[in-house]
Each structure stands twice: as C-alpha cells, then as structure tokens.
N, C-alpha and C. Protein backbone atom coordinates (compact mmCIF):
# COMPACT_ATOMS: atom_id res chain seq x y z
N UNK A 1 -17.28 -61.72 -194.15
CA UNK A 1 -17.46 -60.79 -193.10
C UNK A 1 -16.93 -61.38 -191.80
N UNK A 2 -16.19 -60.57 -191.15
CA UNK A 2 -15.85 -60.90 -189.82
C UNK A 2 -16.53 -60.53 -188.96
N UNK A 3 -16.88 -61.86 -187.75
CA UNK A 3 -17.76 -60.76 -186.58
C UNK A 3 -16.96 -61.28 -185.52
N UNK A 4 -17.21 -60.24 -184.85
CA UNK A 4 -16.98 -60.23 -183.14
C UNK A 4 -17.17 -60.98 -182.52
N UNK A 5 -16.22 -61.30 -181.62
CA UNK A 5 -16.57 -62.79 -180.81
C UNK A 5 -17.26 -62.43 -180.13
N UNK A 6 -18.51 -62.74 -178.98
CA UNK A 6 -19.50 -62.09 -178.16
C UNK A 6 -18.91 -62.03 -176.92
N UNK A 7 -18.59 -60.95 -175.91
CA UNK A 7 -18.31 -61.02 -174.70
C UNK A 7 -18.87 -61.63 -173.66
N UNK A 8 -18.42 -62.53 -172.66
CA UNK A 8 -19.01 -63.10 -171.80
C UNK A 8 -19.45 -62.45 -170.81
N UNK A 9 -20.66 -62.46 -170.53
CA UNK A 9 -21.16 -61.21 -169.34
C UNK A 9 -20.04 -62.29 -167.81
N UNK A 10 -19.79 -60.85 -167.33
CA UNK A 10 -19.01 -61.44 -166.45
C UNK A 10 -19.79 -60.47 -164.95
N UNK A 11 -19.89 -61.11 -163.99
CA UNK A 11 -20.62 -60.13 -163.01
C UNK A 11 -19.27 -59.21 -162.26
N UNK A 12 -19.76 -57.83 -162.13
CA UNK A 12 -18.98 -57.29 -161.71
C UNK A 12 -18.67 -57.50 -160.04
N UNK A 13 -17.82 -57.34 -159.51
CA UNK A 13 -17.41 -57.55 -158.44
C UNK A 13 -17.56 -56.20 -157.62
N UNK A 14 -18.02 -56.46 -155.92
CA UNK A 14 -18.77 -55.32 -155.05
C UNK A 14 -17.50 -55.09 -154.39
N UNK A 15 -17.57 -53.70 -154.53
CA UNK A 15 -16.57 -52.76 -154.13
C UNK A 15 -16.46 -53.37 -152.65
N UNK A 16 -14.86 -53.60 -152.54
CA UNK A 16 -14.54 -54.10 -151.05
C UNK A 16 -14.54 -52.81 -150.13
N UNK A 17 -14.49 -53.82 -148.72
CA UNK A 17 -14.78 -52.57 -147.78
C UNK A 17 -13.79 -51.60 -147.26
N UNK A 18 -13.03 -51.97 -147.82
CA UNK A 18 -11.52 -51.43 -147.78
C UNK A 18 -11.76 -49.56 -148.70
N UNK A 19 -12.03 -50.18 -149.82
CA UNK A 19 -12.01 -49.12 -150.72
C UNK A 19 -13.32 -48.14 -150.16
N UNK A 20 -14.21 -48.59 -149.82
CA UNK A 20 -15.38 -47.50 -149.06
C UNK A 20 -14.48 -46.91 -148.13
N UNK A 21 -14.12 -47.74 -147.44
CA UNK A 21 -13.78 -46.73 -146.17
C UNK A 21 -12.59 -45.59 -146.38
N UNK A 22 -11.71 -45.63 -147.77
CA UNK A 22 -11.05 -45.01 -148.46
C UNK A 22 -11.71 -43.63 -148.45
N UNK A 23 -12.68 -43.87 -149.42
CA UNK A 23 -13.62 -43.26 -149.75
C UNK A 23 -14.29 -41.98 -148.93
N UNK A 24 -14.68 -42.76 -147.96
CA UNK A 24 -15.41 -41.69 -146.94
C UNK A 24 -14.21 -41.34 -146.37
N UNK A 25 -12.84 -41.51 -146.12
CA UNK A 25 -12.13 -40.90 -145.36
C UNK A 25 -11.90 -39.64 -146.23
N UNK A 26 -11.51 -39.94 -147.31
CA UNK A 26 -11.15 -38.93 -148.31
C UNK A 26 -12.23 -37.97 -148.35
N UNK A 27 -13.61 -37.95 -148.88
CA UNK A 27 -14.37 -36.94 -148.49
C UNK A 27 -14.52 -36.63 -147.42
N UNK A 28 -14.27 -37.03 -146.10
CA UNK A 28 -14.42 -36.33 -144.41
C UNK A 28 -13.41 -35.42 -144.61
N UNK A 29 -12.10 -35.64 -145.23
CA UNK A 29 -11.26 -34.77 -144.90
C UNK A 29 -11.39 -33.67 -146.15
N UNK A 30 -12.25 -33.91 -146.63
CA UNK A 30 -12.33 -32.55 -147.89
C UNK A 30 -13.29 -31.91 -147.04
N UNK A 31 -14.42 -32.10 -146.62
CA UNK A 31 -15.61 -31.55 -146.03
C UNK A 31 -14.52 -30.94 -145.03
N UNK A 32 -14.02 -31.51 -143.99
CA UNK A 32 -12.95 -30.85 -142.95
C UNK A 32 -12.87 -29.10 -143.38
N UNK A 33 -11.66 -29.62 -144.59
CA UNK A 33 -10.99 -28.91 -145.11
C UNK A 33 -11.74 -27.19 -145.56
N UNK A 34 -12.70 -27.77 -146.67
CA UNK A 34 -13.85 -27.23 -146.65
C UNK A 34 -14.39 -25.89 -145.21
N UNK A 35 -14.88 -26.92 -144.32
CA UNK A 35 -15.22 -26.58 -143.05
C UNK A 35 -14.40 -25.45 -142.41
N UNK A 36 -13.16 -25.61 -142.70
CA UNK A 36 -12.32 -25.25 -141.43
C UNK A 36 -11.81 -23.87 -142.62
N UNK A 37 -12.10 -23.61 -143.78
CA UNK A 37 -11.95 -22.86 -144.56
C UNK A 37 -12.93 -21.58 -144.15
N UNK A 38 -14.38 -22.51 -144.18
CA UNK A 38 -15.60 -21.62 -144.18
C UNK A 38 -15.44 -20.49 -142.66
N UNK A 39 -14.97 -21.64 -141.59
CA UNK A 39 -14.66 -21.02 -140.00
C UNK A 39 -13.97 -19.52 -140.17
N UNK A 40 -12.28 -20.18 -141.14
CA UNK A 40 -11.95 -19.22 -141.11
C UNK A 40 -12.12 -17.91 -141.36
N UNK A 41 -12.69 -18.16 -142.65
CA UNK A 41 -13.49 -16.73 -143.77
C UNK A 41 -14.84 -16.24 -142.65
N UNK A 42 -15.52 -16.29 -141.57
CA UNK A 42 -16.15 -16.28 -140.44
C UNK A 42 -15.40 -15.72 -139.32
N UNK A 43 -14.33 -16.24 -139.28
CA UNK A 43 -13.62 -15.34 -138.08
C UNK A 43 -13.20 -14.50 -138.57
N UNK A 44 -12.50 -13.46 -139.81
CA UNK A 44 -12.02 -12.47 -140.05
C UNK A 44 -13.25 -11.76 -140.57
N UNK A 45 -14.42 -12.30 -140.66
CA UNK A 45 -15.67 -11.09 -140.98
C UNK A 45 -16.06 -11.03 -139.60
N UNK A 46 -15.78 -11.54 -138.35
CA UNK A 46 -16.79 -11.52 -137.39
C UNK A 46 -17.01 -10.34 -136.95
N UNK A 47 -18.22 -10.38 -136.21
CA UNK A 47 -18.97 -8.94 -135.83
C UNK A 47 -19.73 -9.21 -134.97
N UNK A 48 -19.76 -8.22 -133.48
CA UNK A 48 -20.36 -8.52 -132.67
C UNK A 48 -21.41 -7.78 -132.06
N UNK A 49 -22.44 -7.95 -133.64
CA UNK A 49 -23.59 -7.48 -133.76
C UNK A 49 -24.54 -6.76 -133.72
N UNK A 50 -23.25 -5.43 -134.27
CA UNK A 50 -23.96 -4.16 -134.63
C UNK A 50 -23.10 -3.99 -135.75
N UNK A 51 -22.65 -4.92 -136.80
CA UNK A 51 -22.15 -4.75 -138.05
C UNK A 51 -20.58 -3.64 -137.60
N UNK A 52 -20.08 -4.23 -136.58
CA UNK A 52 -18.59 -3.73 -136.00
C UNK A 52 -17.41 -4.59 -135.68
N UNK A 53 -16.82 -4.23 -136.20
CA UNK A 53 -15.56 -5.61 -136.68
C UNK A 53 -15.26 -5.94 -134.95
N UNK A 54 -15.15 -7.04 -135.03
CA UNK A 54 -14.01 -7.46 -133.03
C UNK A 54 -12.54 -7.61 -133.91
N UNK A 55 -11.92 -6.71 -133.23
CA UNK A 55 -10.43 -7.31 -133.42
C UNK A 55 -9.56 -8.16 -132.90
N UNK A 56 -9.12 -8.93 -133.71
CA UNK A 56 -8.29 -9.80 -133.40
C UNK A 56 -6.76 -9.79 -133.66
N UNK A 57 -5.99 -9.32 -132.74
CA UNK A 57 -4.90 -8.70 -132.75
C UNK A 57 -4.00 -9.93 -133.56
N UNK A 58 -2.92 -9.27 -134.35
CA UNK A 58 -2.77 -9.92 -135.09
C UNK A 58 -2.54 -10.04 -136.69
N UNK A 59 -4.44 -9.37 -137.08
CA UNK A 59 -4.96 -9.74 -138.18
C UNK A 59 -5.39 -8.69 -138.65
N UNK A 60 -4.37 -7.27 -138.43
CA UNK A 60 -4.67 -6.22 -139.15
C UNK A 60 -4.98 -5.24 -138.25
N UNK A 61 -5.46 -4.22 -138.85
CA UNK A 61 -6.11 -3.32 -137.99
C UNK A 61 -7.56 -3.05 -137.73
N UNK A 62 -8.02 -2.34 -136.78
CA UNK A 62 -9.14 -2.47 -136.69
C UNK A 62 -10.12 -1.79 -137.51
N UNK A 63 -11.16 -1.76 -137.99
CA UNK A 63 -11.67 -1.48 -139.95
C UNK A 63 -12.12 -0.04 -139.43
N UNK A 64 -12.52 0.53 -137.86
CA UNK A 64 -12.80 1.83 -137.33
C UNK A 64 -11.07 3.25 -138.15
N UNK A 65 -10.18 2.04 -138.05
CA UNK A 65 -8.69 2.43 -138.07
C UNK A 65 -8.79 3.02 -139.82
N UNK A 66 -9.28 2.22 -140.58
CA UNK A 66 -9.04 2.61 -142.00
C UNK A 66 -10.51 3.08 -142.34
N UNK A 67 -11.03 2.98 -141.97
CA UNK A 67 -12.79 4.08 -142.21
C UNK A 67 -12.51 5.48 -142.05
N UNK A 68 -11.36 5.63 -140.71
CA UNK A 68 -11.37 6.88 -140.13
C UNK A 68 -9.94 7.82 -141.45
N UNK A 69 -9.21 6.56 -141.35
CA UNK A 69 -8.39 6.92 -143.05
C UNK A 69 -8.84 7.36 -143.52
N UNK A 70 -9.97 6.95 -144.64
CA UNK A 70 -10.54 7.43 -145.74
C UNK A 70 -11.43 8.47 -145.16
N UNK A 71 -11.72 8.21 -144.48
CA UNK A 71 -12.74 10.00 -144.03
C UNK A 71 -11.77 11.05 -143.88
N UNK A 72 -10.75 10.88 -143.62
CA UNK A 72 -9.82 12.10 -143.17
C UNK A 72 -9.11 12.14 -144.93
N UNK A 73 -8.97 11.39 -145.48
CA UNK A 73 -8.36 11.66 -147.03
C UNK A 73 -9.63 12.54 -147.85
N UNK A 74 -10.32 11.91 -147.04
CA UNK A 74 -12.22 13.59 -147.69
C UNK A 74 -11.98 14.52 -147.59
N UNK A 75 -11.61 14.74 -146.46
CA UNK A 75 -11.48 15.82 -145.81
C UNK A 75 -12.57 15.89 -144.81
N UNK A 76 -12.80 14.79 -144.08
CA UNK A 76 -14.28 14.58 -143.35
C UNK A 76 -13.77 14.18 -142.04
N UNK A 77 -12.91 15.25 -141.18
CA UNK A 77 -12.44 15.24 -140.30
C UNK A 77 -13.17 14.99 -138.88
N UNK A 78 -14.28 15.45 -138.86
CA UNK A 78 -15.43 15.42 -137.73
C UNK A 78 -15.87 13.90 -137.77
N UNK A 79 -16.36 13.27 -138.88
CA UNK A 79 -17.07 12.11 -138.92
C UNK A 79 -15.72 10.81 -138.39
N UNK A 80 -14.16 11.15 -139.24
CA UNK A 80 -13.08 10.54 -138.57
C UNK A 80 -13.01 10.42 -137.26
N UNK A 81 -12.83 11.78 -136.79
CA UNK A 81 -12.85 11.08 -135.32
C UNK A 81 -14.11 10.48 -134.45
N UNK A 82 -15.43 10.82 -134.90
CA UNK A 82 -16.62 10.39 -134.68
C UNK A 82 -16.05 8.63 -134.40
N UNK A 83 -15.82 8.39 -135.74
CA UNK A 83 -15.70 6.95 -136.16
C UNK A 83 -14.86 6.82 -134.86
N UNK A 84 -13.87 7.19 -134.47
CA UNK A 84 -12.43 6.59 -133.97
C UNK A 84 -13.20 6.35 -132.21
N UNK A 85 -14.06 7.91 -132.07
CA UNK A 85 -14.93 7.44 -130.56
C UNK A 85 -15.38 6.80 -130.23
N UNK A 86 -16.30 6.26 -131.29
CA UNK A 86 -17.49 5.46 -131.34
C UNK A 86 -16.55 4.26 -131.14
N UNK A 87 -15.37 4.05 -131.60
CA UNK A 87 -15.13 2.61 -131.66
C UNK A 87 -14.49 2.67 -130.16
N UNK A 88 -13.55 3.38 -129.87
CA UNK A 88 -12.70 3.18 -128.41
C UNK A 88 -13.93 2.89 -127.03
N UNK A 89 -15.38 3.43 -127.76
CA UNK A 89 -15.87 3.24 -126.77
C UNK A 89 -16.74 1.65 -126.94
N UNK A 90 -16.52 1.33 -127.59
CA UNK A 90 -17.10 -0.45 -128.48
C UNK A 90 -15.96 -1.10 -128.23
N UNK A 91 -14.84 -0.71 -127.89
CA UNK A 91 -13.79 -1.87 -127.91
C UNK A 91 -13.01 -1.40 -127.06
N UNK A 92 -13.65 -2.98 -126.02
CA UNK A 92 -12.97 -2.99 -124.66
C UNK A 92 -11.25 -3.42 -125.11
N UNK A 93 -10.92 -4.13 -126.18
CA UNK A 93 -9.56 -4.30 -126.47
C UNK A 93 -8.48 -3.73 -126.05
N UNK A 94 -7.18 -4.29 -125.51
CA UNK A 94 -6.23 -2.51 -125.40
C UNK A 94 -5.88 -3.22 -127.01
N UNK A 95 -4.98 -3.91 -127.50
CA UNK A 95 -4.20 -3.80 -128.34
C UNK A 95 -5.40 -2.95 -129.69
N UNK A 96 -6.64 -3.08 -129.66
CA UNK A 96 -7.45 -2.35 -130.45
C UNK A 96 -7.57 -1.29 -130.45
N UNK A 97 -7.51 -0.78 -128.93
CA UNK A 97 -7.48 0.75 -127.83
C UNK A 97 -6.10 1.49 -128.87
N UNK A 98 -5.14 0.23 -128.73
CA UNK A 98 -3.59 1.18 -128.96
C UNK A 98 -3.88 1.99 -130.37
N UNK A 99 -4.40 1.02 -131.37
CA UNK A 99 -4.12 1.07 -132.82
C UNK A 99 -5.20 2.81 -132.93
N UNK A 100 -6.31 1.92 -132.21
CA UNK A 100 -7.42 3.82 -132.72
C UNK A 100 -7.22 5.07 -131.64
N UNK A 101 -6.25 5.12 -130.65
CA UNK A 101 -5.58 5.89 -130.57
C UNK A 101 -4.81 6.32 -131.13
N UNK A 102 -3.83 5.38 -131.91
CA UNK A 102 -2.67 6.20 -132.48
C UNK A 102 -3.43 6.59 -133.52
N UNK A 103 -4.39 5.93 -134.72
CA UNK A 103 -5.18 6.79 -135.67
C UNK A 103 -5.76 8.18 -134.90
N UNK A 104 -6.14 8.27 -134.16
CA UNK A 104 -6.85 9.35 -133.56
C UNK A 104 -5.59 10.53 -133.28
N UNK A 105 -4.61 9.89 -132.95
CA UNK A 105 -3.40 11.01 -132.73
C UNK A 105 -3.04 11.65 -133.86
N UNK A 106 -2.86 10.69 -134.96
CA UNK A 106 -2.52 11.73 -136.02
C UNK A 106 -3.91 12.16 -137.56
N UNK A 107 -4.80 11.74 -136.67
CA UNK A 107 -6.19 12.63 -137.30
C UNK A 107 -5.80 13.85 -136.42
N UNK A 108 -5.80 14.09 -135.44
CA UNK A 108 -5.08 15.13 -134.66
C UNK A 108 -4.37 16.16 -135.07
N UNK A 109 -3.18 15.37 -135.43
CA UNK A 109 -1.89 15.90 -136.12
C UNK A 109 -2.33 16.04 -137.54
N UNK A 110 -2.90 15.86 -138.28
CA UNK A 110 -2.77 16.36 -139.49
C UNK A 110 -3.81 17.60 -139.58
N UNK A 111 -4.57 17.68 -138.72
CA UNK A 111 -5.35 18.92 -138.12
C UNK A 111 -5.17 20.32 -137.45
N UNK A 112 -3.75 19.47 -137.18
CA UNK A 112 -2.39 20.68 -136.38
C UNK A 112 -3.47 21.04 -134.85
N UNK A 113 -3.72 19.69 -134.31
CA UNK A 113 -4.65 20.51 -133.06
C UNK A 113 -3.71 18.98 -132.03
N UNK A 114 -2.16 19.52 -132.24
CA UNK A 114 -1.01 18.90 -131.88
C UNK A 114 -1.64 18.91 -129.85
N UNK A 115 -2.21 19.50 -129.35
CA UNK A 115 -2.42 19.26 -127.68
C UNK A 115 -3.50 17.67 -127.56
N UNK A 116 -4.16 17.64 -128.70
CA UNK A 116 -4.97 16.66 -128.61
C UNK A 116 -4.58 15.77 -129.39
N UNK A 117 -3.54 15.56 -129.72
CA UNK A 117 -2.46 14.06 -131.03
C UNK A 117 -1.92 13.96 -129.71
N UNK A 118 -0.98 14.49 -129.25
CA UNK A 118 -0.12 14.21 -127.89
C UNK A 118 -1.09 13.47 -126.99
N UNK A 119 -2.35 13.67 -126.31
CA UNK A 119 -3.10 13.18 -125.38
C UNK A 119 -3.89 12.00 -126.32
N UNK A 120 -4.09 11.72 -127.35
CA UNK A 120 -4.44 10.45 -127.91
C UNK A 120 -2.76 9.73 -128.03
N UNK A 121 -1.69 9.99 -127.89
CA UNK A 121 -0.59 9.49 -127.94
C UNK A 121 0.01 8.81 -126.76
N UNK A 122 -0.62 10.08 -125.99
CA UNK A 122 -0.26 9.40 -124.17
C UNK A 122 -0.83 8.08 -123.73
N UNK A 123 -2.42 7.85 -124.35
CA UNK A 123 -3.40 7.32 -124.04
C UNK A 123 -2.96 5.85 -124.65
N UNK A 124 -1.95 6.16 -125.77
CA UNK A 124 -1.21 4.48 -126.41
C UNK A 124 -0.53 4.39 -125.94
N UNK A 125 0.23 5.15 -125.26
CA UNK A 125 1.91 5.03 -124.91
C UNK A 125 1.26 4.11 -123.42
N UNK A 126 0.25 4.39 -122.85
CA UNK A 126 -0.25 4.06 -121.29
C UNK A 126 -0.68 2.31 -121.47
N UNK A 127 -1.28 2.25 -122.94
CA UNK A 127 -1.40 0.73 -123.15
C UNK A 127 -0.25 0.04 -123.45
N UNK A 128 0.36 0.42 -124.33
CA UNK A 128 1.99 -0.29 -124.85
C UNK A 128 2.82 0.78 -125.35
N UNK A 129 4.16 0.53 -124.72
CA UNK A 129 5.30 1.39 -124.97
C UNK A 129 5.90 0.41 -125.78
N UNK A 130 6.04 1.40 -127.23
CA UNK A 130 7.25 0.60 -128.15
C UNK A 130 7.49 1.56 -129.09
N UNK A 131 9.07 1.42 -129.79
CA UNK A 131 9.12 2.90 -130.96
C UNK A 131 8.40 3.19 -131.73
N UNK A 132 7.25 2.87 -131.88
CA UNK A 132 6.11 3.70 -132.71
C UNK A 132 5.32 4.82 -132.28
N UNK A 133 5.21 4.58 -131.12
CA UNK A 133 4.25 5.69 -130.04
C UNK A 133 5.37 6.52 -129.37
N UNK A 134 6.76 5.84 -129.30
CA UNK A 134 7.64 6.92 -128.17
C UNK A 134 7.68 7.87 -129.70
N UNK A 135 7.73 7.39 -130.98
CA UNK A 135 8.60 8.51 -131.86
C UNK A 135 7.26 9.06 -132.00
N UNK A 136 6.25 8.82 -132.45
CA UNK A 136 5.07 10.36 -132.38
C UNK A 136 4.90 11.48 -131.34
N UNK A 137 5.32 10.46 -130.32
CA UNK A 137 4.98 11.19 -129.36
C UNK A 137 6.41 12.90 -129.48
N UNK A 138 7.33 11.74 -129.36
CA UNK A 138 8.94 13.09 -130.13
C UNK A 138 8.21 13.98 -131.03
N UNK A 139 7.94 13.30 -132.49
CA UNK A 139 7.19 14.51 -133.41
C UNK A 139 6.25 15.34 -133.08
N UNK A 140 5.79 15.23 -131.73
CA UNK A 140 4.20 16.20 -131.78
C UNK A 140 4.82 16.80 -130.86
N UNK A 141 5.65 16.53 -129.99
CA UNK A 141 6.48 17.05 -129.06
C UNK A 141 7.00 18.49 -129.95
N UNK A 142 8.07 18.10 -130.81
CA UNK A 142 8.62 18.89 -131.43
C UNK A 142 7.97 20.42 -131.77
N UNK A 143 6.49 19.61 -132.65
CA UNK A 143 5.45 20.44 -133.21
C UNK A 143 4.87 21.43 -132.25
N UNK A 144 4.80 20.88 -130.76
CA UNK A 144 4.57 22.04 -129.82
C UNK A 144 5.80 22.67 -129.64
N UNK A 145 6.74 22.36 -129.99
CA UNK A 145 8.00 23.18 -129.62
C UNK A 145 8.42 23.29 -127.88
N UNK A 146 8.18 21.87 -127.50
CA UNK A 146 8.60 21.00 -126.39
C UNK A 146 9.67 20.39 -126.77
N UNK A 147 10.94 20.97 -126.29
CA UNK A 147 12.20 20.43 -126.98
C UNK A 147 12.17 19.41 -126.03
N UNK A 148 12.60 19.83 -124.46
CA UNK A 148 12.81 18.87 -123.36
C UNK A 148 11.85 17.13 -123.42
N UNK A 149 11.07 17.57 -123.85
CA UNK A 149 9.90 16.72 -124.04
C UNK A 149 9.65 15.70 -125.38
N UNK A 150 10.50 16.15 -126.45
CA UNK A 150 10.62 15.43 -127.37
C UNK A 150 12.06 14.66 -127.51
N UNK A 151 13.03 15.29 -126.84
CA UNK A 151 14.47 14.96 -126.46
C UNK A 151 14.40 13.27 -125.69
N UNK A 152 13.51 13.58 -124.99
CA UNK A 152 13.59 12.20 -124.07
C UNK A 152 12.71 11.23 -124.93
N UNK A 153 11.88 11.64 -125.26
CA UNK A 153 10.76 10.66 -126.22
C UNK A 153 11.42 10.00 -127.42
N UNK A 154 12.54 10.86 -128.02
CA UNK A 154 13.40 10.45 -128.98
C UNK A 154 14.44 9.30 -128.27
N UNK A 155 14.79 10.03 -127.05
CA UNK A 155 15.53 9.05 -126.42
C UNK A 155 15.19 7.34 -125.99
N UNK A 156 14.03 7.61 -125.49
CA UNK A 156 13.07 6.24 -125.34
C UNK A 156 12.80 5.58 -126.56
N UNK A 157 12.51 6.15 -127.85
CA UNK A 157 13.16 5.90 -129.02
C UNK A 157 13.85 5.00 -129.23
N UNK A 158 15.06 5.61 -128.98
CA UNK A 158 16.37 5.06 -129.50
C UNK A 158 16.83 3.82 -128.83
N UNK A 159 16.46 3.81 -127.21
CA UNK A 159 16.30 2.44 -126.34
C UNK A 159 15.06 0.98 -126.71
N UNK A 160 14.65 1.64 -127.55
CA UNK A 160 13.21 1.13 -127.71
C UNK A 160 13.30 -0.21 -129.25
N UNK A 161 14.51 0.62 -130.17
CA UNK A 161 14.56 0.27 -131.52
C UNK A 161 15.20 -1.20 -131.54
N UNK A 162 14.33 -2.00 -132.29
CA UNK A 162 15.17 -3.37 -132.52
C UNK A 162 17.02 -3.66 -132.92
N UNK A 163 17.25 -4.18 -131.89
CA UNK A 163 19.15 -4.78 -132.21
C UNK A 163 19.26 -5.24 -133.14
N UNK A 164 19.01 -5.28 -134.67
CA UNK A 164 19.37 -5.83 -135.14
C UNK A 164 20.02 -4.79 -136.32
C-alpha cells in the first residue's frame, strides 16, 4: 500500500495591506456605481409631492402630456384637457408650459374647436418659436380658413427649418 506523504502545516500568510486597500477601493466604487444608479432611477421618478412628475427638459415629455394622450384616444376629452390645466397650472416650467400647450392645441384640434388649438398654439409660440409650433399654427390657420394667416406661419416655417 502506498500512503501519502503528510503535508506540512504551513501558516498562512496575512493578507498585505496593499491588497485590502485594493479591496475596499473596488467595492467603494461598486457602491458608487450602485449609488449613482439608484440617484438616477430617483431623478426620472421625481415628484414634487402630490404624485406629479417635475419635468426635466430633456427627458421626455411631461407624463400630464401622455395621460392627456390616452384620455383623448377614450374619447375622454373633458378629463384631457382637465389633465393638461391642472398641470400648466402646477408647472411653473416654460419648456413644460411649451410641450402641454402644444398637447392642449391639438386636443383642441382633434375636437375641431380650431379658435381654441390656435390660442393654446399662440400661448407656445409666446414661449419658444421653432417649426413645430410655426407649422400648427399654419394647419389650424388653414382649418379656420385664414389663408393670410397660415401663409406667413408656413412662411416662418420655412425660415425656421434646419439647413441641413
């Protein structure tokens, strides 16, 4: 029979301080990482505490903007623009102002109550002028059968559209 030679207990040797400090650097920067993850997923739910999104221009639209969507795809036209009031009057924002105006213009317009799409249109065009608001403003123009009035709006339009 063959046996095994017996291993010599050998004492293990204490982790140098080198390798700790490895160590904790590497988990600080996972926790970081971690951290700065959790922040983020926190700033795109934030709410300023009546369960109402703050917008942060940028990062979409404002959630008053696609609530008032799906209520108007109901056919729940009253509660849409409800939604769209309630928020213009919660959000001191303009670039927030611009977006639930222009929803509000064409909750408007798809209502065919074209005097009040135009005056939620004016009300964006007064925060920021750019070809998105000059050309609704042309289409609702049209829809009143304001040629003069959609002529130039088309025109501002056409000055308005990216060179490239």
């Amino acid at each position: 029979m063959i046996s095994m030679p017996k291993r010599s207990k050998k004492h293990k040797k204490p982790i140098s301080h080198k390798k700790i400090l490895a160590i904790a650097i590497i988990v600080g920067v996972l926790v970081l990482a971690v951290l700065a993850g959790v922040l983020a997923r926190f700033l795109q739910q934030s709410t300023n505490g009546q369960g109402d999104e703050i917008f942060v221009p940028g990062q979409g639209l404002p959630r008053a903007v696609n609530d008032s969507q799906s209520l108007s795809l109901q056919g729940k036209n009253e509660e849409a623009n409800k939604k769209l009031e309630d928020a213009l009057q919660k959000n001191p924002q303009d670039a927030a102002k611009y977006e639930l105006y222009i929803q509000q213009g064409i909750n408007y317009q798809n209502q065919k109550d074209y005097s009040k799409a135009l005056e939620s249109y004016r009300k964006a065009e007064a925060i920021k002028q750019d070809d998105k608001i000059t050309l609704l403003i042309a289409e609702v123009a049209m829809l009143l059968n304001d040629k003069p009035l959609a002529l130039e709006y088309y025109r501002k339009t056409a000055t308005l559209l990216p060179k490239d």
